[in-house]
PDB file of N, CA and C in Angstrom:
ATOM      1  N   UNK A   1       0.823  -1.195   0.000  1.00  0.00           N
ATOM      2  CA  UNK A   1       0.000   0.000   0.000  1.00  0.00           C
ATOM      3  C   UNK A   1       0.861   1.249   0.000  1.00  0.00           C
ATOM      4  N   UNK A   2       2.253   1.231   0.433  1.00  0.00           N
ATOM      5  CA  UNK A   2       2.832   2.196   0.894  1.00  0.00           C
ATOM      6  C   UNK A   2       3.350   3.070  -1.098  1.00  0.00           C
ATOM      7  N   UNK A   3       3.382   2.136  -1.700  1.00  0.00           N
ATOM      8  CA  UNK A   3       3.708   2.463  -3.123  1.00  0.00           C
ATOM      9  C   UNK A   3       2.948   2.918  -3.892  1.00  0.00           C
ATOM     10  N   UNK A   4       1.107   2.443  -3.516  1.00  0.00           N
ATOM     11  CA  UNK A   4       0.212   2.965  -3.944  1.00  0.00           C
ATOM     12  C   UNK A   4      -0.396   3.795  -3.763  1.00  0.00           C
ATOM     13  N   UNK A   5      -1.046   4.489  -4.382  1.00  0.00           N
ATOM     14  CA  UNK A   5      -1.732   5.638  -3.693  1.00  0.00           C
ATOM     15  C   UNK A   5      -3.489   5.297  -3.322  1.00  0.00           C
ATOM     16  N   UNK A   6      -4.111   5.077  -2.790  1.00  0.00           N
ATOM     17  CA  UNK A   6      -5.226   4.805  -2.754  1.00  0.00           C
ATOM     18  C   UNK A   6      -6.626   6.353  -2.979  1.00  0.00           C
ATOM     19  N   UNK A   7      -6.947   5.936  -3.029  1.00  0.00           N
ATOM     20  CA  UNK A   7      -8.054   6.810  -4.106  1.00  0.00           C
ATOM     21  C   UNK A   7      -9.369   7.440  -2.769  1.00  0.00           C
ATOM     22  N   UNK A   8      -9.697   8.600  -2.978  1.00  0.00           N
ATOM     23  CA  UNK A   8     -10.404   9.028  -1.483  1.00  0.00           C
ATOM     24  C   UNK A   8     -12.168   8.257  -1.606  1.00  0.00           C
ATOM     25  N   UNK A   9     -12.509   7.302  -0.653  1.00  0.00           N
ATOM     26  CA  UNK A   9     -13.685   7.242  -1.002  1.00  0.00           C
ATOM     27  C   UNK A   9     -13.589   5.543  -1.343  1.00  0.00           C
ATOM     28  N   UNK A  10     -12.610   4.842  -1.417  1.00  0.00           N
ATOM     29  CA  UNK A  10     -12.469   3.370  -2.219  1.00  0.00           C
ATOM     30  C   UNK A  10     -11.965   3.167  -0.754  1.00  0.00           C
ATOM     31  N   UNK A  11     -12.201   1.611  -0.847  1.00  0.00           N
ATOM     32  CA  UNK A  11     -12.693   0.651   0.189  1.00  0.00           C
ATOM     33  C   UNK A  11     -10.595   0.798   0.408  1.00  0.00           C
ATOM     34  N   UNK A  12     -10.609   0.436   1.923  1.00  0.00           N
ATOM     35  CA  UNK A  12      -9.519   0.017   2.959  1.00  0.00           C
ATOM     36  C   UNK A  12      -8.819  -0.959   2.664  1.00  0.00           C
ATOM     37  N   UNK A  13      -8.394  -1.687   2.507  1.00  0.00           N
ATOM     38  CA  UNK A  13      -7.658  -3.081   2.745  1.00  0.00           C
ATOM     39  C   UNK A  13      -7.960  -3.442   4.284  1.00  0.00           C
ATOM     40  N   UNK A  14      -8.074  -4.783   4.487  1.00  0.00           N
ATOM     41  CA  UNK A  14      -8.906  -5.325   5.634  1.00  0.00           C
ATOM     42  C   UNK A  14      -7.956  -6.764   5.875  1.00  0.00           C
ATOM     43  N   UNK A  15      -7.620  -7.133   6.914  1.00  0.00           N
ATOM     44  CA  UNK A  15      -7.059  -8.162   7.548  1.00  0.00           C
ATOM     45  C   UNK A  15      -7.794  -8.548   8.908  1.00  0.00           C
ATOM     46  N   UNK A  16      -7.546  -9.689   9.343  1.00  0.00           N
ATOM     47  CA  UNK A  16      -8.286  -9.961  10.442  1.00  0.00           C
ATOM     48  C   UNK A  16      -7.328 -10.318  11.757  1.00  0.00           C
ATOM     49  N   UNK A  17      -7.296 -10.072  12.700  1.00  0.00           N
ATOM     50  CA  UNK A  17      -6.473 -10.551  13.439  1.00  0.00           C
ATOM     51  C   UNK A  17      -6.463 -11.775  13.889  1.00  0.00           C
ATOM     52  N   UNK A  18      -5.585 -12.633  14.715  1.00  0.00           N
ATOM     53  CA  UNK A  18      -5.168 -14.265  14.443  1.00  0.00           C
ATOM     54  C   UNK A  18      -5.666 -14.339  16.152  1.00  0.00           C
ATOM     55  N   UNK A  19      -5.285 -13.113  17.249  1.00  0.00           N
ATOM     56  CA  UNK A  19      -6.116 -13.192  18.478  1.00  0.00           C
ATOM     57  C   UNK A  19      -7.305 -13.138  18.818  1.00  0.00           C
ATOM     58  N   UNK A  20      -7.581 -12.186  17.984  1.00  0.00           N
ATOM     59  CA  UNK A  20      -9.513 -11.975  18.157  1.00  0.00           C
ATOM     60  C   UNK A  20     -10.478 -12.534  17.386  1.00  0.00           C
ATOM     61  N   UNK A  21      -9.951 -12.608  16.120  1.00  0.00           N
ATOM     62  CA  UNK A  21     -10.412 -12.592  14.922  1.00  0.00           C
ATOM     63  C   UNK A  21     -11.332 -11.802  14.323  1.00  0.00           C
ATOM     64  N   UNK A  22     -11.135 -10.833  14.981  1.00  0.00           N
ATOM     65  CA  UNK A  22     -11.836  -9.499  14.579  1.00  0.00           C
ATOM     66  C   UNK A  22     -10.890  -9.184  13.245  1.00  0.00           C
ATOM     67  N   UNK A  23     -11.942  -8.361  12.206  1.00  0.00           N
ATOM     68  CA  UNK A  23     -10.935  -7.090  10.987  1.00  0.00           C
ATOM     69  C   UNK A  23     -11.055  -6.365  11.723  1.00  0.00           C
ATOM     70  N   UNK A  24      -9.984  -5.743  10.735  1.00  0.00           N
ATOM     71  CA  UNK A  24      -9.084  -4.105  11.129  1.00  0.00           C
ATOM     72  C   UNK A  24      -8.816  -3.819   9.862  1.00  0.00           C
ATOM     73  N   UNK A  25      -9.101  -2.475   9.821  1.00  0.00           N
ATOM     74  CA  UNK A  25      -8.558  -2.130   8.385  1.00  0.00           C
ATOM     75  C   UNK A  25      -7.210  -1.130   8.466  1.00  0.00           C
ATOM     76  N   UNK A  26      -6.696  -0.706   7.486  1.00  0.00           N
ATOM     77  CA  UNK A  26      -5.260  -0.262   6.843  1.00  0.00           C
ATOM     78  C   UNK A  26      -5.457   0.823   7.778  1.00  0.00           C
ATOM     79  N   UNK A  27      -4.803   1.799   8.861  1.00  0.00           N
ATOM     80  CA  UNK A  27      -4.527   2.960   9.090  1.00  0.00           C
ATOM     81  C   UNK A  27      -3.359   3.510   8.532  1.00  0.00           C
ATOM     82  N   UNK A  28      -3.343   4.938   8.507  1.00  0.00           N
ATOM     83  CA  UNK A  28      -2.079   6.018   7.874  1.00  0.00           C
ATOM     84  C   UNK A  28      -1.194   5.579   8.737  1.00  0.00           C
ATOM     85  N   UNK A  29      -1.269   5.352   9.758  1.00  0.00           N
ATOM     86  CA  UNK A  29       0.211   4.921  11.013  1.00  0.00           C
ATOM     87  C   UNK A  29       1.285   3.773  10.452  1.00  0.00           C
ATOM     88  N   UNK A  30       0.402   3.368   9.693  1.00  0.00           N
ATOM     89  CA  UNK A  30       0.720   1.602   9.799  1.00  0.00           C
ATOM     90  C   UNK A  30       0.853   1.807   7.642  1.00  0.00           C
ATOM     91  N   UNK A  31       1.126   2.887   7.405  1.00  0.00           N
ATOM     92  CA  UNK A  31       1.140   2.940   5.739  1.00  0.00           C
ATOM     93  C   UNK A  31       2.775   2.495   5.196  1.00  0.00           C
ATOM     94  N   UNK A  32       3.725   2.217   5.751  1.00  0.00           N
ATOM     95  CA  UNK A  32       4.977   1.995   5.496  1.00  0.00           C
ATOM     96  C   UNK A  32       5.361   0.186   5.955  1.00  0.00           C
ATOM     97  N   UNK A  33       4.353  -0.001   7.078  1.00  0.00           N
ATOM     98  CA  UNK A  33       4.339  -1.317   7.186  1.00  0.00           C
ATOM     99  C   UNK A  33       3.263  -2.533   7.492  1.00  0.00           C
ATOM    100  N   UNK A  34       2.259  -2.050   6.851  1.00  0.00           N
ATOM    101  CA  UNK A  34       0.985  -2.806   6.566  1.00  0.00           C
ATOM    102  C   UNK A  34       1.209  -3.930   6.460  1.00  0.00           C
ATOM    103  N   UNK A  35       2.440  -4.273   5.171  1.00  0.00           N
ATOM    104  CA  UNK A  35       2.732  -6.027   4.998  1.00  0.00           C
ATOM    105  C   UNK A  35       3.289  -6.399   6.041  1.00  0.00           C
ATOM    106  N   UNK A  36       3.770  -5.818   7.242  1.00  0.00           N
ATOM    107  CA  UNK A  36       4.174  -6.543   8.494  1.00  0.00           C
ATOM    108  C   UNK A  36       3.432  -7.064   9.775  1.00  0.00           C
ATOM    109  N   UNK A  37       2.124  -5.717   9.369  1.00  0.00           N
ATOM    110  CA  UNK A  37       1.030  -5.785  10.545  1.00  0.00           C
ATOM    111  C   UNK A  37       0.425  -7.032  10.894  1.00  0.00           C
ATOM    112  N   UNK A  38       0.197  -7.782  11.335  1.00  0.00           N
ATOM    113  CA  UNK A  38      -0.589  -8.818  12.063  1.00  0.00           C
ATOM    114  C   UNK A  38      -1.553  -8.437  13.130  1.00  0.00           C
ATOM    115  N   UNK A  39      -1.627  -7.830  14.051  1.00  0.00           N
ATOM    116  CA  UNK A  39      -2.555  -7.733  15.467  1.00  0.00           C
ATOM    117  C   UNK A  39      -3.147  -6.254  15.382  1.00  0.00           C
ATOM    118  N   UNK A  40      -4.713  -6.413  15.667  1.00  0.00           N
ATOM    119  CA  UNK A  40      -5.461  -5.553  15.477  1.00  0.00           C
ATOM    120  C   UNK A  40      -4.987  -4.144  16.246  1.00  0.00           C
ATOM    121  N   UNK A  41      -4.109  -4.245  17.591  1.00  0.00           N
ATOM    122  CA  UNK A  41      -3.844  -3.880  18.943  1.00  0.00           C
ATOM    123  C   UNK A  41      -2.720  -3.901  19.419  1.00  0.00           C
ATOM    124  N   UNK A  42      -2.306  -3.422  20.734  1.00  0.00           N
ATOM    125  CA  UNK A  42      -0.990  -4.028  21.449  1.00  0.00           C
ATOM    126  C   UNK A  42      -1.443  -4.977  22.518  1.00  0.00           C
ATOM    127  N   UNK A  43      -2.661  -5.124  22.854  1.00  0.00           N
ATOM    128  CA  UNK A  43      -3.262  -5.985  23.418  1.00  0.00           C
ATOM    129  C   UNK A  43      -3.175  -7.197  22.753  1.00  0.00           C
ATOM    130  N   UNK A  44      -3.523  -7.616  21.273  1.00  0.00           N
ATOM    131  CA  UNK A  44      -3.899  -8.493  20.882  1.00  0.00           C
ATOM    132  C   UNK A  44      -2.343  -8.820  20.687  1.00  0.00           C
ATOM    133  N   UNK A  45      -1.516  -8.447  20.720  1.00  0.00           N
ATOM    134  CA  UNK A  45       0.202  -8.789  19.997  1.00  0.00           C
ATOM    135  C   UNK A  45       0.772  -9.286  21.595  1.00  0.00           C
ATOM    136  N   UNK A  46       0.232  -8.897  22.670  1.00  0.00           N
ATOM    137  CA  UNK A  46       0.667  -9.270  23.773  1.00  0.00           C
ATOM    138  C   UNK A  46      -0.069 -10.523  24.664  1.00  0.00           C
ATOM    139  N   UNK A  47      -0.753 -10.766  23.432  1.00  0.00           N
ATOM    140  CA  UNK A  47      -2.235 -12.117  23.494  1.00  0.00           C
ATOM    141  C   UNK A  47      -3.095 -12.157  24.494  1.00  0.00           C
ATOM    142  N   UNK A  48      -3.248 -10.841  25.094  1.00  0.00           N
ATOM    143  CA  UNK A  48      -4.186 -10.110  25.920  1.00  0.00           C
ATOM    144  C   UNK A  48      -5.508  -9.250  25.406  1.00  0.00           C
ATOM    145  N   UNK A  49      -6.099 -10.106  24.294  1.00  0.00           N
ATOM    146  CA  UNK A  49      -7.070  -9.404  23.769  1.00  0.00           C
ATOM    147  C   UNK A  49      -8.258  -8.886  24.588  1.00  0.00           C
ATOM    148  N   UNK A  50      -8.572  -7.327  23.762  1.00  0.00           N
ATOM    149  CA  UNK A  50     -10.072  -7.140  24.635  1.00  0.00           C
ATOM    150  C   UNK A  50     -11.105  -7.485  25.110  1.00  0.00           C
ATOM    151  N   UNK A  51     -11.803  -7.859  25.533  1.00  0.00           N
ATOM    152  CA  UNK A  51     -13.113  -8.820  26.256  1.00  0.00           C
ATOM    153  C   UNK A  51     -12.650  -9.885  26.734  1.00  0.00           C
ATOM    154  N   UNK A  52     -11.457 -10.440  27.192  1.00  0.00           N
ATOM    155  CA  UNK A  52     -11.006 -11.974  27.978  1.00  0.00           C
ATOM    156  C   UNK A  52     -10.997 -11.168  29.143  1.00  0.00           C
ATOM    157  N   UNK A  53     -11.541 -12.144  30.131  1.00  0.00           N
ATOM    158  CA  UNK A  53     -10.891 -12.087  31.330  1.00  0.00           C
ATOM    159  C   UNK A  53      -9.849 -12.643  31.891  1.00  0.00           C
ATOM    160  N   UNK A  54      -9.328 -11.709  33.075  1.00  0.00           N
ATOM    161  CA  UNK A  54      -8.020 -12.262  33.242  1.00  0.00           C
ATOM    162  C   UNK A  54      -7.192 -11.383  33.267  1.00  0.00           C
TER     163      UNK A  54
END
C-alpha cells in the first residue's frame, strides 16, 4: 500500500487478526508497514485481547 496511492472514497484493505479474529482495516500509522502488521492492537500482539478475562 505504501507504493500505492489509494483513491479518497475506495474501500480500505482489511485483515483480520489471528487473536480476536476481529478485521481491522489499513490505518495512515501503519502505511509503510501494513505487509508486516498482524494484530489488530498491542493488546492483541501481547495475546491479551479485549473482552477476555483475566
Amino acid at each position: 500500500m505504501a507504493a500505492e496511492r489509494r483513491r479518497p472514497g475506495a474501500p480500505r484493505p482489511e485483515k483480520t487478526c489471528p487473536v480476536c479474529q476481529r478485521p481491522f482495516q489499513w490505518r495512515k500509522k501503519w502505511e509503510r508497514d501494513w505487509d508486516r502488521v498482524v494484530y489488530c492492537s498491542d493488546a492483541c500482539r501481547r495475546g491479551t485481547p479485549r473482552g477476555r478475562a483475566g
